[in-house]
Structure formats: C-alpha cells, structure tokens
N, C-alpha and C. Protein backbone atom coordinates (compact mmCIF):
# COMPACT_ATOMS: atom_id res chain seq x y z
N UNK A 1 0.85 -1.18 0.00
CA UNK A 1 0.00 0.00 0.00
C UNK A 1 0.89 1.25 0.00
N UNK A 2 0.82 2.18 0.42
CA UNK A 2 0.90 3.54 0.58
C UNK A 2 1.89 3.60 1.55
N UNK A 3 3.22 4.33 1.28
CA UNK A 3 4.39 4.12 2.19
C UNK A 3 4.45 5.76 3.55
N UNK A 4 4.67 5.82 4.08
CA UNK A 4 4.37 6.79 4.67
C UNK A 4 5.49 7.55 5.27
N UNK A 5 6.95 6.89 4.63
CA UNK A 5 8.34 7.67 4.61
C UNK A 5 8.30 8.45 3.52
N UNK A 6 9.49 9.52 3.31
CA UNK A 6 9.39 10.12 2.34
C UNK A 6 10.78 9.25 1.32
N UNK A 7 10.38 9.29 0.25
CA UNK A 7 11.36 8.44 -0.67
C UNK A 7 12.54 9.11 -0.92
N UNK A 8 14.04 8.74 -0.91
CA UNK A 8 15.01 9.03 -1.22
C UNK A 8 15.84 8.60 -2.48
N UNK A 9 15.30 9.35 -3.43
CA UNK A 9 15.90 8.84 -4.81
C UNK A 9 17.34 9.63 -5.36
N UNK A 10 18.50 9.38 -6.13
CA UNK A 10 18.78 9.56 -6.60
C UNK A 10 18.77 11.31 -7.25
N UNK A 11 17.08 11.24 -7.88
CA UNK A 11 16.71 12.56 -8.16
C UNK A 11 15.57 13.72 -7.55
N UNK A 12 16.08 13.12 -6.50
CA UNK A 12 15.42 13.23 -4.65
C UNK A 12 14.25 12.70 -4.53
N UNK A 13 13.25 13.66 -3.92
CA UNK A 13 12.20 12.71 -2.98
C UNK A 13 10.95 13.15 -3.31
N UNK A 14 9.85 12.10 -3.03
CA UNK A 14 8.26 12.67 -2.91
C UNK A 14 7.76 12.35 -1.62
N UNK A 15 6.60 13.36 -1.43
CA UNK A 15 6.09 13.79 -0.58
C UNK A 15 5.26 12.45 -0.03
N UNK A 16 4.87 12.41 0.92
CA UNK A 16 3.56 11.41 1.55
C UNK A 16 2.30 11.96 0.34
N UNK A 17 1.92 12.98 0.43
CA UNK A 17 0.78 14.10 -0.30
C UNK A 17 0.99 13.17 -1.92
N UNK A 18 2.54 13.34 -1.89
CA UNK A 18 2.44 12.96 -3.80
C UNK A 18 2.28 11.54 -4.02
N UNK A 19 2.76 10.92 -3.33
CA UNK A 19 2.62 9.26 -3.03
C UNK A 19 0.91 8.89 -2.72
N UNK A 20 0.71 9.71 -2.33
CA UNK A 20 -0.79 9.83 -2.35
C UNK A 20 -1.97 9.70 -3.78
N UNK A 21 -1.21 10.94 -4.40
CA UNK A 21 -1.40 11.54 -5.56
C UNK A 21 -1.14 10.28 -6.61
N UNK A 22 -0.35 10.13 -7.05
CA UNK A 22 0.51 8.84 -7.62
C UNK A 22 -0.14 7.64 -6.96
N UNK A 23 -0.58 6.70 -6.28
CA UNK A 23 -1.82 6.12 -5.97
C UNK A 23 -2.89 6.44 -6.69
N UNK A 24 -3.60 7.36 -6.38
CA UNK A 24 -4.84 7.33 -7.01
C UNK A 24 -4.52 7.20 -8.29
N UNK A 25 -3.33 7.95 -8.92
CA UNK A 25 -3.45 8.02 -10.32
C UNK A 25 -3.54 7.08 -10.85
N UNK A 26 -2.98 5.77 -10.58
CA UNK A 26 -2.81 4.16 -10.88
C UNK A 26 -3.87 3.74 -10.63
N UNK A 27 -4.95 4.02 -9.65
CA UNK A 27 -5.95 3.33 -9.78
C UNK A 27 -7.38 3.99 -11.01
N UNK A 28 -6.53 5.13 -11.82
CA UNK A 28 -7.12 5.66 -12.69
C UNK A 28 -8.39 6.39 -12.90
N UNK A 29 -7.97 7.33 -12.07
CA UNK A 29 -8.68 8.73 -11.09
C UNK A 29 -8.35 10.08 -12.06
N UNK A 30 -8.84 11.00 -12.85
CA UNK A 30 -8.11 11.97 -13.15
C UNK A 30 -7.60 12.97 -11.94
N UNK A 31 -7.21 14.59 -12.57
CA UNK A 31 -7.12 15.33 -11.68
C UNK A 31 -8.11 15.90 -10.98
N UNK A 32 -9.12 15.95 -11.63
CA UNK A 32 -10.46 16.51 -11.25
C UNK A 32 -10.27 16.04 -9.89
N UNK A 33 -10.88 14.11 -10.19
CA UNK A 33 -11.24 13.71 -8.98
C UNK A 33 -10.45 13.64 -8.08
N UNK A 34 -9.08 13.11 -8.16
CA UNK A 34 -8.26 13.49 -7.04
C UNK A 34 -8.11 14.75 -6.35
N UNK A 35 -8.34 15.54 -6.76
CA UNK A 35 -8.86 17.11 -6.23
C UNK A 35 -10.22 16.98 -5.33
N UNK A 36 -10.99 16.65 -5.80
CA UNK A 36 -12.19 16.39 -4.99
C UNK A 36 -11.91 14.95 -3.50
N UNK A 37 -11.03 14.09 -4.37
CA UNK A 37 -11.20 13.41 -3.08
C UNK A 37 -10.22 14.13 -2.00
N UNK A 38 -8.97 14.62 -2.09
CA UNK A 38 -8.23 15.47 -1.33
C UNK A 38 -8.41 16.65 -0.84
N UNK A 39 -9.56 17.22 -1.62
CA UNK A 39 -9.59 18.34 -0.69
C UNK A 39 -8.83 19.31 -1.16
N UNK A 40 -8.69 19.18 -2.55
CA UNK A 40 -7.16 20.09 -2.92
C UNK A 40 -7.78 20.69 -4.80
N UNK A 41 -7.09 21.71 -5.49
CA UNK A 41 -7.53 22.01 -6.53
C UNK A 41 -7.49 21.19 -7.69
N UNK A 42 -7.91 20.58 -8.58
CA UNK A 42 -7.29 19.71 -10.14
C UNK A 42 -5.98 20.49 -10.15
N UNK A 43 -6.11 21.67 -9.99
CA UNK A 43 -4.78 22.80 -10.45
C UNK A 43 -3.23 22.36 -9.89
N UNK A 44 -3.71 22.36 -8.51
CA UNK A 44 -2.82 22.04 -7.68
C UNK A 44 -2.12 20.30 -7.40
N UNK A 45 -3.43 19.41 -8.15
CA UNK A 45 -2.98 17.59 -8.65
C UNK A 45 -1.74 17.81 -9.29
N UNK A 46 -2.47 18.82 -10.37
CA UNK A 46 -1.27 18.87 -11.95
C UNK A 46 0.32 19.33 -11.57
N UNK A 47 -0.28 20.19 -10.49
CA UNK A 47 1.53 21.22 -10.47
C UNK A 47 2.01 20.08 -9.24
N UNK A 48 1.61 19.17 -8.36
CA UNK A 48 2.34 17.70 -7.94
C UNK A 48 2.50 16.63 -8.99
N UNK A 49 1.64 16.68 -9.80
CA UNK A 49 2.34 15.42 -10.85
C UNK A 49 3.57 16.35 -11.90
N UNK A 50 3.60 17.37 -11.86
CA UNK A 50 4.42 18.00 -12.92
C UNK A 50 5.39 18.27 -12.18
N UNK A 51 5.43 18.57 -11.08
CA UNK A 51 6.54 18.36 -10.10
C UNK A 51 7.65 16.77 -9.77
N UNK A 52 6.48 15.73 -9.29
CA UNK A 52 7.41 14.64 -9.52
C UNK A 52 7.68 13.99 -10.75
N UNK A 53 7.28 14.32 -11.72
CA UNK A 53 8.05 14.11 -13.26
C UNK A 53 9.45 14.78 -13.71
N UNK A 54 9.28 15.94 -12.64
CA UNK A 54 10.50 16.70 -13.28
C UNK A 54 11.50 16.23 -11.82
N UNK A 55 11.03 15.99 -10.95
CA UNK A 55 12.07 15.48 -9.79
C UNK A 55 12.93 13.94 -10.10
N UNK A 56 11.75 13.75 -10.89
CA UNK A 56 12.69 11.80 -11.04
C UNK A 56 12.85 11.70 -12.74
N UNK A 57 12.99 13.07 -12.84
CA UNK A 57 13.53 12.90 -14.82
C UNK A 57 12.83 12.01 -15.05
N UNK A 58 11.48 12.34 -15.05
CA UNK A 58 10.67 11.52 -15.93
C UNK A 58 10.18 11.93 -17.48
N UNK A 59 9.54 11.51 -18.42
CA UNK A 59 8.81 11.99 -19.15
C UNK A 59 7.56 12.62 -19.40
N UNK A 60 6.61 11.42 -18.47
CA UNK A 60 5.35 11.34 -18.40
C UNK A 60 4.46 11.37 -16.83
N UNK A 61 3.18 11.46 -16.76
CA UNK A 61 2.84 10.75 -15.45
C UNK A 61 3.02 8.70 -15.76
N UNK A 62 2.61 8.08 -16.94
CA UNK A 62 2.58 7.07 -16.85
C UNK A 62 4.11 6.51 -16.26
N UNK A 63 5.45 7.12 -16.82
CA UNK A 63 6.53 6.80 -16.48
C UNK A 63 6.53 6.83 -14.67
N UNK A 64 5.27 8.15 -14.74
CA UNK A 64 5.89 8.14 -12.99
C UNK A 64 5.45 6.90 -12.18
N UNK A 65 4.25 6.50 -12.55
CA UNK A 65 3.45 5.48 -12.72
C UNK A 65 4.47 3.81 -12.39
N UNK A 66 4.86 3.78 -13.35
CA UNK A 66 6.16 2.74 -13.77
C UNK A 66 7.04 2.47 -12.93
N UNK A 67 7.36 4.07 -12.42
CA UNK A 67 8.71 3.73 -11.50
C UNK A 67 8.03 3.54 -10.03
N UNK A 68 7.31 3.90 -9.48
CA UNK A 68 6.15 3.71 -8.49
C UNK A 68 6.42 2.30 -8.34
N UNK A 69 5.85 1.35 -9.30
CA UNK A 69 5.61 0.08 -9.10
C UNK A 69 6.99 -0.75 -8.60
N UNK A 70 8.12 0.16 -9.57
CA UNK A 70 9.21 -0.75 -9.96
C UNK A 70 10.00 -0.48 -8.44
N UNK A 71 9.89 0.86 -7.69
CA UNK A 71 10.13 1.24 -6.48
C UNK A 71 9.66 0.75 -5.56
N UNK A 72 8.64 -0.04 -5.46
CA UNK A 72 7.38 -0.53 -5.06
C UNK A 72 6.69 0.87 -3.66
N UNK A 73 6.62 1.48 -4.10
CA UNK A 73 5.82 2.51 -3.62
C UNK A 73 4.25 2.08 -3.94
N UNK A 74 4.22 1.65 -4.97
CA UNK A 74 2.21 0.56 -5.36
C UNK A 74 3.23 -0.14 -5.47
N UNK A 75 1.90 -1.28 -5.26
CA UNK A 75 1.77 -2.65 -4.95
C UNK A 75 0.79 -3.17 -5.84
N UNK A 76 0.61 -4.58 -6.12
CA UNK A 76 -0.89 -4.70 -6.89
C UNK A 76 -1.80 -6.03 -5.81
C-alpha cells in the first residue's frame, strides 16, 4: 500500500501528499477527482504530478506510474 516515509531517490524525494497523488493516479482517477477526493484544486494535482516528473527525470505521469511500481511505492 501507501508508504508513509518520504522516498530518497537519486533525483530526490516525494512527498507522503504525492505518493498519495501517484496512488490514485494508478488506480485511474483523473485530476479533477483526485482534487475532490483530497480536498485540494485539479490545479494544484497537476503542479504535484508535474513536479514529480520533473524530480525523477521523468517523461510522463505514466513513467511516474512505472517507477512507483518498480520502487514498489504501489503494490498490486
């Protein structure tokens, strides 16, 4: 499930909040709704997923997605 340290990568770290974020996204939630279920803006989903894409030199959210699993930050 859901790790509740903050991750120490290489191309540093995400938040509990973004690990959060990154969860739902895998279970294939847009920003909208993750905004609504958090309590937080779509606006403000986007500028955390555009944030940990650019923290772990990613490309994409799916890449962020990818490395999530491969980190095992998700689980299935």
């Amino acid at each position: 499930m859901i790790n509740n340290i903050l991750l120490q990568e290489n191309h540093g770290s995400i938040s509990e909040r973004e690990v959060e974020i990154v969860h739902l996204l895998s279970l294939g939630y847009n920003s909208k709704e993750i905004g609504s279920m958090l309590f937080i803006s779509e606006h403000t989903v986007n500028t955390h997923r555009r944030n940990m894409v650019r923290k772990l030199d990613l490309k994409n959210s799916y890449q962020l997605i990818v490395w999530a699993f491969k980190e095992r930050i998700l689980s299935l």
